[in-house]
N, C-alpha and C. Protein backbone atom coordinates (compact mmCIF):
# COMPACT_ATOMS: atom_id res chain seq x y z
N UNK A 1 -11.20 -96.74 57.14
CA UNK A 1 -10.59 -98.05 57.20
C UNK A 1 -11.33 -98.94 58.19
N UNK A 2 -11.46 -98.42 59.42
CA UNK A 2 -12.35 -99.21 60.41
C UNK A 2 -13.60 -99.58 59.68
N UNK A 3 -14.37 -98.77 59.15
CA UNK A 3 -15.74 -99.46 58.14
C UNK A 3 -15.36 -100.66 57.20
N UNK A 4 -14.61 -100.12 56.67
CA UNK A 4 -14.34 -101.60 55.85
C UNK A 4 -13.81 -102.93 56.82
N UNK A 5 -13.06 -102.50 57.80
CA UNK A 5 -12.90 -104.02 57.96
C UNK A 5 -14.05 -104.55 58.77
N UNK A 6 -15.50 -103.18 59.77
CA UNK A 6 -16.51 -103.65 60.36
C UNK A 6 -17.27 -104.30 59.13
N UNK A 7 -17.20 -104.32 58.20
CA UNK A 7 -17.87 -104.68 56.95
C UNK A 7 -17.89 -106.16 56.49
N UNK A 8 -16.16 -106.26 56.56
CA UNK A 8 -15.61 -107.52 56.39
C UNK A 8 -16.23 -108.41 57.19
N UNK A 9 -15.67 -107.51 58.58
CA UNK A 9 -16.30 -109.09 59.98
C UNK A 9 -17.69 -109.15 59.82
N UNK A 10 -18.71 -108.57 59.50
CA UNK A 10 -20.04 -108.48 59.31
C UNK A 10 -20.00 -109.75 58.33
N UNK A 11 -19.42 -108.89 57.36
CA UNK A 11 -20.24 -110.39 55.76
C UNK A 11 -19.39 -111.62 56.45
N UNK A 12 -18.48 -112.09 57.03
CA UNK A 12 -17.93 -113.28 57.38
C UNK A 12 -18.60 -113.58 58.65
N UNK A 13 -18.75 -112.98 59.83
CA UNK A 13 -20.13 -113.81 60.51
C UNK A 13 -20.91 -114.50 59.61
N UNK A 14 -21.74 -113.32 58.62
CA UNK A 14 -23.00 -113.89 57.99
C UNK A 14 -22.50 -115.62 57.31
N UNK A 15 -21.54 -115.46 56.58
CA UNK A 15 -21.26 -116.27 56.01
C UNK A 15 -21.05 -117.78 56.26
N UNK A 16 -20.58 -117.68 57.65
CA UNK A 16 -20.08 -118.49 58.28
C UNK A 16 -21.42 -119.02 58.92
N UNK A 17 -22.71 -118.03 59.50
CA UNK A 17 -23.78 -118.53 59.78
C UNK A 17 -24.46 -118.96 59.00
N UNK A 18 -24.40 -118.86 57.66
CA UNK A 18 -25.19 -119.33 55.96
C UNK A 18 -24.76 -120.70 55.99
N UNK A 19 -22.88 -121.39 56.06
CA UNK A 19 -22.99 -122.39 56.34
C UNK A 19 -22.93 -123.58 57.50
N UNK A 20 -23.40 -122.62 58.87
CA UNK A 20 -23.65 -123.56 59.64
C UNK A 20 -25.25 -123.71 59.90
N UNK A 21 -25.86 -122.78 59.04
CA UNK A 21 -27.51 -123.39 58.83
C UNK A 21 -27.58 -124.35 58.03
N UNK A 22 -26.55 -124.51 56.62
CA UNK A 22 -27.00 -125.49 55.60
C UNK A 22 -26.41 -127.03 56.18
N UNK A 23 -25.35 -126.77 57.49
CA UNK A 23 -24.76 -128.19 57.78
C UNK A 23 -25.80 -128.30 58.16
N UNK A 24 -27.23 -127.85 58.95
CA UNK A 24 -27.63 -128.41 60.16
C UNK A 24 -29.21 -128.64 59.11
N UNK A 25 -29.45 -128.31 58.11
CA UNK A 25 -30.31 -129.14 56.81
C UNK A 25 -31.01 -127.84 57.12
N UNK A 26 -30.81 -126.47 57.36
CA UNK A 26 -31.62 -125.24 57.53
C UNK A 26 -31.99 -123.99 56.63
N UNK A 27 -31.42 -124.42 55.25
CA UNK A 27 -31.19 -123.68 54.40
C UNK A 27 -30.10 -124.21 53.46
N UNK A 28 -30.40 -123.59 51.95
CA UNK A 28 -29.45 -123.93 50.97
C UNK A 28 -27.96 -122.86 51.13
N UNK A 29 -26.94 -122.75 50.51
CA UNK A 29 -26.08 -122.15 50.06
C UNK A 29 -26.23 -121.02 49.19
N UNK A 30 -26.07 -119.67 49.46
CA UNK A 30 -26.16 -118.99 47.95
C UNK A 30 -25.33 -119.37 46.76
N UNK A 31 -24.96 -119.80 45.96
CA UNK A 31 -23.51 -120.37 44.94
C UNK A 31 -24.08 -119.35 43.70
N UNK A 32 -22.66 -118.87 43.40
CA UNK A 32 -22.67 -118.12 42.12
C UNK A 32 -21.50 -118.86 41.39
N UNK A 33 -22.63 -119.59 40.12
CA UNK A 33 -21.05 -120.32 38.95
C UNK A 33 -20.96 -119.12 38.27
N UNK A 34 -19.15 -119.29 37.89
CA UNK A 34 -18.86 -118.48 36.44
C UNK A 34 -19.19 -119.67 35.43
N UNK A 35 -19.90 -119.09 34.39
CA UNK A 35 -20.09 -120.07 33.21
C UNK A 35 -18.50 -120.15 32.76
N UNK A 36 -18.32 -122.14 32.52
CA UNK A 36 -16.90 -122.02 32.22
C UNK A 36 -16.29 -121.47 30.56
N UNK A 37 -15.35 -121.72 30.75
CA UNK A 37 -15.03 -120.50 29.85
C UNK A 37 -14.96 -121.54 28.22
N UNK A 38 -16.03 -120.62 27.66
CA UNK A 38 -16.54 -121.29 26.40
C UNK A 38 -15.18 -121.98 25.42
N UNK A 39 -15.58 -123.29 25.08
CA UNK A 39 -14.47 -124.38 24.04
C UNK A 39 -13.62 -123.12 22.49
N UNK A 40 -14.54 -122.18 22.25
CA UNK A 40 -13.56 -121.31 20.91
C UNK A 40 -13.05 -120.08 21.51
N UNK A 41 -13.29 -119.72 22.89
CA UNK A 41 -12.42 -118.65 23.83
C UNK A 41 -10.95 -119.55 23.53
N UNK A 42 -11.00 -120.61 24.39
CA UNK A 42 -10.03 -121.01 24.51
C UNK A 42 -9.28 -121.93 23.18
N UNK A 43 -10.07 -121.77 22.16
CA UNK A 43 -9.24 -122.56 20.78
C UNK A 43 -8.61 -120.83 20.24
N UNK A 44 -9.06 -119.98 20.79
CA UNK A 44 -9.20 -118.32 20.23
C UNK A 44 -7.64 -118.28 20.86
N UNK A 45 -7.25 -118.20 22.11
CA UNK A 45 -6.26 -118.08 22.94
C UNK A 45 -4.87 -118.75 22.36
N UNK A 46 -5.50 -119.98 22.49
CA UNK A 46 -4.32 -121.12 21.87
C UNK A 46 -3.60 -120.67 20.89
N UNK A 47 -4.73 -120.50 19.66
CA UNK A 47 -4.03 -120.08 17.92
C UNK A 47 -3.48 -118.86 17.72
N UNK A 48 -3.45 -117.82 19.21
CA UNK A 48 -3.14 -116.42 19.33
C UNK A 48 -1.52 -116.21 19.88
N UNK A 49 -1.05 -117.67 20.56
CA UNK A 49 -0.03 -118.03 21.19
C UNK A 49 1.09 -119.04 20.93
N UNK A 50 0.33 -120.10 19.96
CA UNK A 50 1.12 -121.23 19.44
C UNK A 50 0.09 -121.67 18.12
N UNK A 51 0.83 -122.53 17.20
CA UNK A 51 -0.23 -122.80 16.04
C UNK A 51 -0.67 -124.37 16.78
N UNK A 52 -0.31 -125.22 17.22
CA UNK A 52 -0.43 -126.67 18.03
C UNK A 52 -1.22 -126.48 19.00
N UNK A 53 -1.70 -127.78 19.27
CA UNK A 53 -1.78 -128.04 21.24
C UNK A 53 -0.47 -128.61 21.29
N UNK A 54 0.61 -129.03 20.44
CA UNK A 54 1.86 -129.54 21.18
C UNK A 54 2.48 -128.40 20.87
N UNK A 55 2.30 -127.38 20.64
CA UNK A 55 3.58 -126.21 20.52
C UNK A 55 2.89 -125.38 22.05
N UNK A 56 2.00 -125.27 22.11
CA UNK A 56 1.42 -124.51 23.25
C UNK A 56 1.58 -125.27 24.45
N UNK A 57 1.54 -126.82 24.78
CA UNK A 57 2.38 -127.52 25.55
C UNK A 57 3.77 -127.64 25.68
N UNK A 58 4.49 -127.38 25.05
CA UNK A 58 5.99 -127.10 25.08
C UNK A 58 5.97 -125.68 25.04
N UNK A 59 5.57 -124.71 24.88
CA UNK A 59 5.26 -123.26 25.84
C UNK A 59 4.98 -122.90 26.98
N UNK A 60 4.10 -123.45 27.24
CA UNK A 60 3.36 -123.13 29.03
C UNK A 60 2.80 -124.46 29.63
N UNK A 61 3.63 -125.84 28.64
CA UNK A 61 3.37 -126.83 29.80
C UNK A 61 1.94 -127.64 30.43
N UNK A 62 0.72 -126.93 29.21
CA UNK A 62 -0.51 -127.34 29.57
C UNK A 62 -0.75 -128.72 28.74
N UNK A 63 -0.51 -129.58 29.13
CA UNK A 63 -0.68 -130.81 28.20
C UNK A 63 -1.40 -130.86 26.82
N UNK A 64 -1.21 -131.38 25.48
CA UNK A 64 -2.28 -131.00 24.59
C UNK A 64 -3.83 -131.53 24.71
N UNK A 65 -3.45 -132.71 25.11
CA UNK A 65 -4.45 -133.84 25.32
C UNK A 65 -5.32 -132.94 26.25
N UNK A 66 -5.25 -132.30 27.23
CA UNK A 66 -5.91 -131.45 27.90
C UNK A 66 -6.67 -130.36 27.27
N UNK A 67 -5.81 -129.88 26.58
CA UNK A 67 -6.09 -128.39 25.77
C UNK A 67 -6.94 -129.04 24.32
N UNK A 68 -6.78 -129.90 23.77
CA UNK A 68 -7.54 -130.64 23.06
C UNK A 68 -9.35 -130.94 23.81
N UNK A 69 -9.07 -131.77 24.84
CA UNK A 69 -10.24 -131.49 25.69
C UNK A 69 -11.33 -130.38 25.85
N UNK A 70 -10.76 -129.34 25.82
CA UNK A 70 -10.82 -128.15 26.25
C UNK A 70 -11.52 -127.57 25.29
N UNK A 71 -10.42 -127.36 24.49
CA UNK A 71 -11.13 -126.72 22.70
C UNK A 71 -12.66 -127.73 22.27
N UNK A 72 -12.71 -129.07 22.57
CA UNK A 72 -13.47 -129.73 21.68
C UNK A 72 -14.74 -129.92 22.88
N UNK A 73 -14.93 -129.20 23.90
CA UNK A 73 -16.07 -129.10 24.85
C UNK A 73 -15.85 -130.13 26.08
N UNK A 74 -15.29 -131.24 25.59
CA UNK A 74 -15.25 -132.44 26.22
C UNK A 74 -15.37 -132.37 27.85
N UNK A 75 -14.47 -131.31 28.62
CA UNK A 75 -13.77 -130.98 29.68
C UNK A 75 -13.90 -129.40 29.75
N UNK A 76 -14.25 -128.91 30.66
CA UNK A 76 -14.17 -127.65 30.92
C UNK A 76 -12.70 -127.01 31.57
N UNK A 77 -11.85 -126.23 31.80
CA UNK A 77 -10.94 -125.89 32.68
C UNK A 77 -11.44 -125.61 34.21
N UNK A 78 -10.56 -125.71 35.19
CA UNK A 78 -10.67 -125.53 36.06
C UNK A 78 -10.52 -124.26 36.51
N UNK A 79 -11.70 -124.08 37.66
CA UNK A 79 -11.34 -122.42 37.70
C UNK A 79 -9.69 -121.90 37.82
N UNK A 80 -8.98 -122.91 38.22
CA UNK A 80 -7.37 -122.52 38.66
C UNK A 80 -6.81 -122.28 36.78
N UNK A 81 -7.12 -122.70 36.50
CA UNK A 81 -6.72 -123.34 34.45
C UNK A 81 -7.37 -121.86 34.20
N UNK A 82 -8.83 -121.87 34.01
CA UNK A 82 -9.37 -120.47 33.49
C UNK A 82 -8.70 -119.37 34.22
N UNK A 83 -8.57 -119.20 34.81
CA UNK A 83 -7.75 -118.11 35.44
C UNK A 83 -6.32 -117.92 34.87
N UNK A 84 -5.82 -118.78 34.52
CA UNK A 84 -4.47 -118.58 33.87
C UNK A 84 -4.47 -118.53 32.25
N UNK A 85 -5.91 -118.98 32.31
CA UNK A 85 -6.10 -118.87 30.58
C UNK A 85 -6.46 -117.51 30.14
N UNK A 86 -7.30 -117.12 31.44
CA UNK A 86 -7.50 -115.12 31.02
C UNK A 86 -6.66 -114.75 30.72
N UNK A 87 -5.21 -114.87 31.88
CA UNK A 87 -4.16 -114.28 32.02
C UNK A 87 -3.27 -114.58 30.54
N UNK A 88 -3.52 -115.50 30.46
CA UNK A 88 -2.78 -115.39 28.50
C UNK A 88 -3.05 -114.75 27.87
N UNK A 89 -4.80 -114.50 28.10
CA UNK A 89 -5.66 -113.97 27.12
C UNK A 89 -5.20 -112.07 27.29
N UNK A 90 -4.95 -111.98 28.25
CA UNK A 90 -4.78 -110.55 28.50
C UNK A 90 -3.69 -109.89 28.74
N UNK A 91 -2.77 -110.82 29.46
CA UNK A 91 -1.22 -110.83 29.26
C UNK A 91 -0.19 -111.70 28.73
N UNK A 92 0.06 -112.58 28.09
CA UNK A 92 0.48 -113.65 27.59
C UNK A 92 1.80 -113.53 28.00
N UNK A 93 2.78 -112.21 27.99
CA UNK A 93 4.15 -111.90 28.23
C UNK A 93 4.32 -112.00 29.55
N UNK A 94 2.99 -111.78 30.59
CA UNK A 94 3.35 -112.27 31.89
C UNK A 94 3.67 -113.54 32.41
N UNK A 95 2.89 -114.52 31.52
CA UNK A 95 2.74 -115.76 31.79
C UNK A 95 4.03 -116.36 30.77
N UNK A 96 4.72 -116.24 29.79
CA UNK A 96 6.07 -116.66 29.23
C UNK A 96 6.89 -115.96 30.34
N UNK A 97 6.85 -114.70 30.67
CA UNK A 97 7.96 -114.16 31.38
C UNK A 97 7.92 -115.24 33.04
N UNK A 98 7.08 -115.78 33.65
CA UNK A 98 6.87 -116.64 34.50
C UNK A 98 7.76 -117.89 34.16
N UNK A 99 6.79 -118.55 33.41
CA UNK A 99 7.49 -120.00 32.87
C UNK A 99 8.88 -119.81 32.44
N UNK A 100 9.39 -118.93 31.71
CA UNK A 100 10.85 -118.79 31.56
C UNK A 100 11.61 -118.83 33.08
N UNK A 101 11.33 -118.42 34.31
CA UNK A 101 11.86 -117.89 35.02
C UNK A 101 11.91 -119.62 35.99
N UNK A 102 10.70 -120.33 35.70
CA UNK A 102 10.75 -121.56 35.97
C UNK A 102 11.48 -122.54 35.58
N UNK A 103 11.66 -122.41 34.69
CA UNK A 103 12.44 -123.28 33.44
C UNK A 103 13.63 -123.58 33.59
N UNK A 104 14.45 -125.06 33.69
CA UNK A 104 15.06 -125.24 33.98
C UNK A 104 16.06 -124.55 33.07
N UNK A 105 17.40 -124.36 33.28
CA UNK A 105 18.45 -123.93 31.89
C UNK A 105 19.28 -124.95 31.79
């Protein structure tokens, strides 16, 4: 257990020294993108959960106009959005069992 957390404080020094070289114009950032999550993943998801973007907005509340966006390339999701779009993708009953629990009665 002590290794791992000497591990932790190690990579977070480093890290923290990575960006106080790039404030001071001394170096770039390492950045790793996730490629966002491709326009027929997410038309794949949708038609797996609701036949609409307005039935899937009156499900989980994601606007269609958005999810329209989305499907047609226009707009990518946000990593916060893709992340909940996996979570459909892989649990869908977690994410109804959520929103139900939100939901007003």
């Amino acid at each position: 257990m002590a290794d791992d957390r000497e591990g932790f404080g190690a990579g977070l020094v480093e890290a923290l020294q990575e960006v106080r070289d790039w404030q001071q114009g001394r170096g770039a950032l390492h950045v790793v993108n996730r490629n966002p999550m491709p326009p027929e993943r997410i038309r794949t998801i949708r038609k797996r959960l609701a036949k609409t973007a307005r039935a899937f907005e009156e499900k989980f509340g994601i606007p269609a106009a958005t999810l329209n966006n989305w499907e047609q390339g226009r707009r990518a999701p946000d990593p916060a959005a893709r992340l909940l779009l996996e979570v459909m993708e892989r649990e869908p009953e977690a994410v109804e069992r959520a929103v139900a629990a939100t939901t007003p009665r």
